[in-house]
C-alpha atoms as a PDB file:
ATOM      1  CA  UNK A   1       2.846  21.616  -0.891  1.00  0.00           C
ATOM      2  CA  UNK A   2       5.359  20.283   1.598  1.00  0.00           C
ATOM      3  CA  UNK A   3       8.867  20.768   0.721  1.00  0.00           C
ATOM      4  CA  UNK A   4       8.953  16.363   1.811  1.00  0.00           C
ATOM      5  CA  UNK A   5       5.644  14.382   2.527  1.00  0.00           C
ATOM      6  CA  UNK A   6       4.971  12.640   5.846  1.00  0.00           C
ATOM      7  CA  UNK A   7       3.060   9.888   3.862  1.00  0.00           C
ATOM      8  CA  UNK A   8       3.931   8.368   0.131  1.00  0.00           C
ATOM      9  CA  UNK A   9       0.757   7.493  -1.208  1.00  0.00           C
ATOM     10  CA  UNK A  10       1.339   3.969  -3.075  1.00  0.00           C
ATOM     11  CA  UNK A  11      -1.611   2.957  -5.251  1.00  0.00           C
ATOM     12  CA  UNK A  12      -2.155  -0.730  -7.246  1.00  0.00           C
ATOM     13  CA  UNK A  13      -2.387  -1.601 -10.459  1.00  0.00           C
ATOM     14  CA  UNK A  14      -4.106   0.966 -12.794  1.00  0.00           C
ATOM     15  CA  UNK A  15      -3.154   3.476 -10.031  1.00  0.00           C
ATOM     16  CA  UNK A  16      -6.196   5.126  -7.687  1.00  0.00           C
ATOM     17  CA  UNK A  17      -8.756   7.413  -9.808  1.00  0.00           C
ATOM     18  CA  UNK A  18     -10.123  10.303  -8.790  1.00  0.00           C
ATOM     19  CA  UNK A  19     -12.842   8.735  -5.924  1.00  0.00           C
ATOM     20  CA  UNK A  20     -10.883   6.689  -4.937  1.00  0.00           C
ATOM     21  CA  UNK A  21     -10.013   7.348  -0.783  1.00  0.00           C
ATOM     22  CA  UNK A  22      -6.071   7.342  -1.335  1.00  0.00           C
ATOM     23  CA  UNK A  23      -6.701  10.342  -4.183  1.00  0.00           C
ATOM     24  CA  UNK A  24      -9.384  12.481  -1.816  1.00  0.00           C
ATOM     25  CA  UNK A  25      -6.851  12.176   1.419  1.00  0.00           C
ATOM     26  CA  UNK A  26      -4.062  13.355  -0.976  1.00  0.00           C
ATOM     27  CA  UNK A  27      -6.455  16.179  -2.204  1.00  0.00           C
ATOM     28  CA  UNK A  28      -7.215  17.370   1.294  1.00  0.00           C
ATOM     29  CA  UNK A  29      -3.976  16.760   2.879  1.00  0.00           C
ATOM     30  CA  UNK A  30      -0.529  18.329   1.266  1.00  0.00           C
ATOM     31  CA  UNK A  31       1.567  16.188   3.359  1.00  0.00           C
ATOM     32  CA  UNK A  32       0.641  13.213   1.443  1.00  0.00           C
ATOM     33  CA  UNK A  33       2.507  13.033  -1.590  1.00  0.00           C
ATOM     34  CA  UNK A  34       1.470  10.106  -4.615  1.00  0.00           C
ATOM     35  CA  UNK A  35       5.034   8.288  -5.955  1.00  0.00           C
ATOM     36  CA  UNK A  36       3.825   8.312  -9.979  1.00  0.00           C
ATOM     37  CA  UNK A  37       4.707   4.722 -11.840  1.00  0.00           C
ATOM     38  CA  UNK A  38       6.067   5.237 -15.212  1.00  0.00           C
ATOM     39  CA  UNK A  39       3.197   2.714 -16.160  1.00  0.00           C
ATOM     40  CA  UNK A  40       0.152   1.502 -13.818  1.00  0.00           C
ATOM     41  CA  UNK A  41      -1.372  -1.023 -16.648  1.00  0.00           C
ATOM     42  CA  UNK A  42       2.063  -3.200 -17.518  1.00  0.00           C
ATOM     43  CA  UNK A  43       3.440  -3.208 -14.027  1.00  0.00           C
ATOM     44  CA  UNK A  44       7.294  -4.456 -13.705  1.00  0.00           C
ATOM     45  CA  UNK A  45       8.318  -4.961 -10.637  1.00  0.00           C
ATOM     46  CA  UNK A  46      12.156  -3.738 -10.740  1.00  0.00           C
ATOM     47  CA  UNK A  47      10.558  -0.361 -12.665  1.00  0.00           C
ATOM     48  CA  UNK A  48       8.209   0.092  -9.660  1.00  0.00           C
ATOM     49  CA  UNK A  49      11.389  -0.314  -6.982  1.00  0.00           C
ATOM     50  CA  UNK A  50      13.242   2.308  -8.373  1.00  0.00           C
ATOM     51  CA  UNK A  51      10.621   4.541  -8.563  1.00  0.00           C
ATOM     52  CA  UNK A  52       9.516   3.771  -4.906  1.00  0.00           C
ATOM     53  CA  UNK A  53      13.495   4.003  -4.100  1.00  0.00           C
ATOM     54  CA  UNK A  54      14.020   7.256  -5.884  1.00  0.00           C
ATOM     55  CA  UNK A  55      11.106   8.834  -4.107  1.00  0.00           C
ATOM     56  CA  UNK A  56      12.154   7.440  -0.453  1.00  0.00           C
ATOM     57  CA  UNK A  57      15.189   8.491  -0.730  1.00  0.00           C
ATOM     58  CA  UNK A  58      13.626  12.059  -2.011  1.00  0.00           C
ATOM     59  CA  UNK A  59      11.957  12.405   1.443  1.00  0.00           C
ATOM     60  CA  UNK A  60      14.125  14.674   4.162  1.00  0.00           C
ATOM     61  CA  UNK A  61      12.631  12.226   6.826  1.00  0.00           C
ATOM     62  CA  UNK A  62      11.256   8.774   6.543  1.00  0.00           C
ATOM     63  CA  UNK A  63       8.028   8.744   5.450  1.00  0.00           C
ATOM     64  CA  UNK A  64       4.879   6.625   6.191  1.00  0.00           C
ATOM     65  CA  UNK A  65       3.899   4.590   2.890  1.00  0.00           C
ATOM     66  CA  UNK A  66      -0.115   4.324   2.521  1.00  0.00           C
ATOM     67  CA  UNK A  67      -0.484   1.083  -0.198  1.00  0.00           C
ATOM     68  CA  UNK A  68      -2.895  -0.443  -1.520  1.00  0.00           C
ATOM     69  CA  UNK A  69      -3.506  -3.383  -3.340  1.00  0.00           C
ATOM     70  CA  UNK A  70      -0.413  -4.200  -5.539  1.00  0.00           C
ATOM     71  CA  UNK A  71       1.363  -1.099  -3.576  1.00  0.00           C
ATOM     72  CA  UNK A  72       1.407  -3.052  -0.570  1.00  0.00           C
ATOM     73  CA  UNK A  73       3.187  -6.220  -1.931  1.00  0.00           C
ATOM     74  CA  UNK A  74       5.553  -3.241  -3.671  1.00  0.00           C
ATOM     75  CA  UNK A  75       6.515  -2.247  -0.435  1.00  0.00           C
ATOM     76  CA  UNK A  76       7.525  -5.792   1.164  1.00  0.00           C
ATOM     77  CA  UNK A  77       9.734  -5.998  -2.053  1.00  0.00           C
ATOM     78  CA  UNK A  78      11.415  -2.986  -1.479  1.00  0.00           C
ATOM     79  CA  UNK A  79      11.969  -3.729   1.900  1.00  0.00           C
ATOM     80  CA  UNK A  80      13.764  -6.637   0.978  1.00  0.00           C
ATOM     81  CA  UNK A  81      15.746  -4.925  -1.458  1.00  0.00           C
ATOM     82  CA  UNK A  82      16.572  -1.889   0.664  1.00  0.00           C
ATOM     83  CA  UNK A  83      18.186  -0.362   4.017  1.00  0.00           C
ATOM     84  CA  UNK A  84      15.899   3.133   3.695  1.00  0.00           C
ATOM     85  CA  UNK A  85      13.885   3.524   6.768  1.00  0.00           C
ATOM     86  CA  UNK A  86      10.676   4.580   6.539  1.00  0.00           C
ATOM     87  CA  UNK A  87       8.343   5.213  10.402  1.00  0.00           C
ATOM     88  CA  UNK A  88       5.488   3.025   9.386  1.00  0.00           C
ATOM     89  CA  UNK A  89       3.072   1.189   6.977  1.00  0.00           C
ATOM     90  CA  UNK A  90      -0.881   1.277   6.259  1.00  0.00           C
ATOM     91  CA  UNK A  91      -1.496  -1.660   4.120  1.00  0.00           C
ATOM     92  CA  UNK A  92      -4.805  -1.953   2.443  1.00  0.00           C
ATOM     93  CA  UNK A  93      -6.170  -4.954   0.656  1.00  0.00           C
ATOM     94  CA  UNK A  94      -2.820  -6.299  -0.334  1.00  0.00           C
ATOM     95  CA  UNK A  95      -3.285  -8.398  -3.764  1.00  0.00           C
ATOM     96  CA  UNK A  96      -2.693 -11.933  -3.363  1.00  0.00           C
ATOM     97  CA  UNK A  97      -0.201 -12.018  -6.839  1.00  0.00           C
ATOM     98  CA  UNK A  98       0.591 -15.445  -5.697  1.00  0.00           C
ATOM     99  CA  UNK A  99      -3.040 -16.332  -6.641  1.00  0.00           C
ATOM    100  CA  UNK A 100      -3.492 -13.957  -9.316  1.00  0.00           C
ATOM    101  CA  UNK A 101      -0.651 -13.865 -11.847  1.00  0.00           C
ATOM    102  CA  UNK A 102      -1.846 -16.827 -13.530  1.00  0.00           C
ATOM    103  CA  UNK A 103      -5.142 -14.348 -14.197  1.00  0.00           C
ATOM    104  CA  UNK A 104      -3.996 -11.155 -14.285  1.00  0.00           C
ATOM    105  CA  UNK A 105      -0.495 -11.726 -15.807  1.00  0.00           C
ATOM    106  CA  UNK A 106       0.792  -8.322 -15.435  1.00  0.00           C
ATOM    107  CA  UNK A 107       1.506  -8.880 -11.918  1.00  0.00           C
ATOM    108  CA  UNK A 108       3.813 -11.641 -12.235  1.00  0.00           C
ATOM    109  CA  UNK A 109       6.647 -10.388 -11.859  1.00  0.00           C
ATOM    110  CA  UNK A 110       5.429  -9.241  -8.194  1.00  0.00           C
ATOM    111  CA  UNK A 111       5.325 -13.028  -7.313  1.00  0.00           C
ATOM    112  CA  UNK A 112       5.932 -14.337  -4.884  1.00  0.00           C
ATOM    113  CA  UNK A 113       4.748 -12.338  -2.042  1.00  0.00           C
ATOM    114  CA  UNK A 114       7.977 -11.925   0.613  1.00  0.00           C
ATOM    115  CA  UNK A 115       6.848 -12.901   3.860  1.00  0.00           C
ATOM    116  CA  UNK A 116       9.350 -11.457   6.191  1.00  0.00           C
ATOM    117  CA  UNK A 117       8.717  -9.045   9.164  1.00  0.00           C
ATOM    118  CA  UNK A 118       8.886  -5.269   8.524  1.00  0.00           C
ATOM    119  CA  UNK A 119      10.789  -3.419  10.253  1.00  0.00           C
ATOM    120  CA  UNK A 120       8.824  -0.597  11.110  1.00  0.00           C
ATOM    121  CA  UNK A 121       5.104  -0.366  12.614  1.00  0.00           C
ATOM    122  CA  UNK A 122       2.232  -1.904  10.242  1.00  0.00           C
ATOM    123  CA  UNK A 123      -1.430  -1.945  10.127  1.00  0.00           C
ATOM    124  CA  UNK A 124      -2.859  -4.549   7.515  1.00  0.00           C
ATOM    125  CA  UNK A 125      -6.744  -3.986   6.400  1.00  0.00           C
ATOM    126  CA  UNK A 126      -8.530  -6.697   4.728  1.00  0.00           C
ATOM    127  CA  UNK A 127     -12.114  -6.950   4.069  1.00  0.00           C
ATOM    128  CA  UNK A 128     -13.658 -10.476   4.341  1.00  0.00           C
ATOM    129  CA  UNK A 129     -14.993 -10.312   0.700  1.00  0.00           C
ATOM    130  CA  UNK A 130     -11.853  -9.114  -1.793  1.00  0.00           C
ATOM    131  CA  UNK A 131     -12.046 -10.493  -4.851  1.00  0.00           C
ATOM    132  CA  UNK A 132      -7.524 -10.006  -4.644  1.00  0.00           C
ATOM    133  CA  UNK A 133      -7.393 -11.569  -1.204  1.00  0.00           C
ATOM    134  CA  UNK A 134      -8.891 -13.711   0.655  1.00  0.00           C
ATOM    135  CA  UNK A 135      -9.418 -12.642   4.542  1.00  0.00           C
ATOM    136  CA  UNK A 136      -7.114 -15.659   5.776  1.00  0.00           C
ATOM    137  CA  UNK A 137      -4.538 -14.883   3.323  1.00  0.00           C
ATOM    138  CA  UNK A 138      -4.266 -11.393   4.060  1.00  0.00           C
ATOM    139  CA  UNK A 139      -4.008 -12.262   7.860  1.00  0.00           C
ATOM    140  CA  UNK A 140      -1.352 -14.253   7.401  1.00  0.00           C
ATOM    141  CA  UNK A 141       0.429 -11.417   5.260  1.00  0.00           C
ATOM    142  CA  UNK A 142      -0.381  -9.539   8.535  1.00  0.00           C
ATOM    143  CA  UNK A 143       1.384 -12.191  10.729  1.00  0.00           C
ATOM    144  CA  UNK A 144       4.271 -12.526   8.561  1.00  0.00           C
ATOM    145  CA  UNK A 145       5.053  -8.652   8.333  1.00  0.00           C
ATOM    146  CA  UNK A 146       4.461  -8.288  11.780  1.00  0.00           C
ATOM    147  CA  UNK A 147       1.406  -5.790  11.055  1.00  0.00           C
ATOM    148  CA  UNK A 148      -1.597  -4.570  13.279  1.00  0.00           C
ATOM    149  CA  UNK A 149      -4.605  -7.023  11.355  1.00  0.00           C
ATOM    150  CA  UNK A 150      -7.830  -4.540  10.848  1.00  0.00           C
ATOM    151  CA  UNK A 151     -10.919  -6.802   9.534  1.00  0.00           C
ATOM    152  CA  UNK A 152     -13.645  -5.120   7.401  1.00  0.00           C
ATOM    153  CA  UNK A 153     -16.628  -6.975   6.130  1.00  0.00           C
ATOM    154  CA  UNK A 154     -18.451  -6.051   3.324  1.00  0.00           C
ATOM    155  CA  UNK A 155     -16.243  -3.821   1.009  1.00  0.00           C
ATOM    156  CA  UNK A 156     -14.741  -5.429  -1.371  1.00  0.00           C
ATOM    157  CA  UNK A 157     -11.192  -4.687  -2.174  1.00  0.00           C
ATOM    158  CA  UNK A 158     -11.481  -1.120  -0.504  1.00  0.00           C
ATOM    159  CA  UNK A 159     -11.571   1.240  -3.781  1.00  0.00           C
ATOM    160  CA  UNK A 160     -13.559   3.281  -5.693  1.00  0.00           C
ATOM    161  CA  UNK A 161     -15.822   0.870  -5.922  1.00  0.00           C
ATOM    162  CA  UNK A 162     -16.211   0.191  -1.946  1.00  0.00           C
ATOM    163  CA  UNK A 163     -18.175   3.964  -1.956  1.00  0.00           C
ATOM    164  CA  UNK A 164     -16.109   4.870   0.932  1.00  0.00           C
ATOM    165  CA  UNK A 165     -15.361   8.115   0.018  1.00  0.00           C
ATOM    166  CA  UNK A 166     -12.964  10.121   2.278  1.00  0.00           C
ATOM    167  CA  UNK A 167     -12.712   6.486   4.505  1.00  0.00           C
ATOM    168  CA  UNK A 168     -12.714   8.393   7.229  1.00  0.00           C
ATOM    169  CA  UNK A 169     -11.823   4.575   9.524  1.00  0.00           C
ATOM    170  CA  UNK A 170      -8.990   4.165   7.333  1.00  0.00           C
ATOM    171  CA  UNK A 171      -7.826   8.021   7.523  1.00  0.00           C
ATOM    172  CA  UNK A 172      -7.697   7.474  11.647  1.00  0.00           C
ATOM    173  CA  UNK A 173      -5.332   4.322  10.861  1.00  0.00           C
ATOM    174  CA  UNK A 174      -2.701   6.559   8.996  1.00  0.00           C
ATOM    175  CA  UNK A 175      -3.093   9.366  11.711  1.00  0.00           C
ATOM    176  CA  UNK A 176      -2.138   6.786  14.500  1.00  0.00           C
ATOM    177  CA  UNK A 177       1.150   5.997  12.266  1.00  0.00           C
ATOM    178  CA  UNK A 178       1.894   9.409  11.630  1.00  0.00           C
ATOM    179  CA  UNK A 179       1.911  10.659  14.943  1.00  0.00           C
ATOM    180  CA  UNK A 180       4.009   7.408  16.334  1.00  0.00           C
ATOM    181  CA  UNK A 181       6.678   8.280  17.796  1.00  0.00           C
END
């Protein structure tokens, strides 16, 4: 492995399994590095921070962050919170916890969603049928952060479930940020 990553792999609630495509491009790739939550089922949102801080801050250069889901919203927290650059984002079916934390209440502390531009490149993918998000509401997450908007139809919240494997679409998104100058 990489003495520091070029990508922090952040996954969502109950972190990424084995199939899932952020866990298979961290297998084949030892540049991408996963930051580990101290618990992925009871989420707190100042515990996640300083994790994501702590492992920033860890990198020797600023890192791309891959999220997904509840790592995405995560990330637009921390930016709020911190000054630690970071070269660029690849957002994938951010979780509407706006919407959600009144059914999934261990998410509520990530509520509200910041809407504030990021300060670094962004790509946003949404699919058009995500039980977390709807496809409007994740465009205007896009707007807002001042992300690149990437529609998908048809997969769902883009997990394990989605039987995308390796994502291959997705992979070419987080080469384009990682070799941004």
């Amino acid at each position: 492995m990489t003495s520091t990553p070029a990508a922090l792999v952040l996954p969502g609630y109950g972190d990424s399994g084995p199939g899932h495509w952020q866990s298979l491009w961290e297998a084949a790739d030892p540049r991408l590095r996963r930051v580990q939550q101290a618990d992925w089922f009871e989420p707190q949102l100042d515990d996640w921070l300083t994790t994501l801080d702590a492992a920033v801050a860890a990198c020797a250069v600023p890192p791309v962050i891959v999220g997904h889901s509840l790592g995405c919203v995560l990330l637009a927290h921390w930016v709020q919170r911190t000054g630690r650059p970071v070269r660029g984002a690849l957002l994938v079916a951010p979780a509407d916890v706006d919407a959600i934390a009144g059914v999934l209440e261990t998410v509520q502390s990530f509520a509200p969603v910041p809407l504030m531009r990021l300060p670094f490149p962004s790509i946003v993918v949404a699919s058009d049928d995500d039980a977390y998000v709807t496809a409007a509401r994740a465009q205007a997450f896009a707007r807002a952060w001042g992300s690149r908007f990437v529609p998908l139809s048809g997969v769902g919240h883009i997990n394990t479930d989605s039987n995308l494997g390796q994502w291959r679409e997705g992979r070419a998104l987080l080469d384009e940020l990682l070799d941004a100058r």
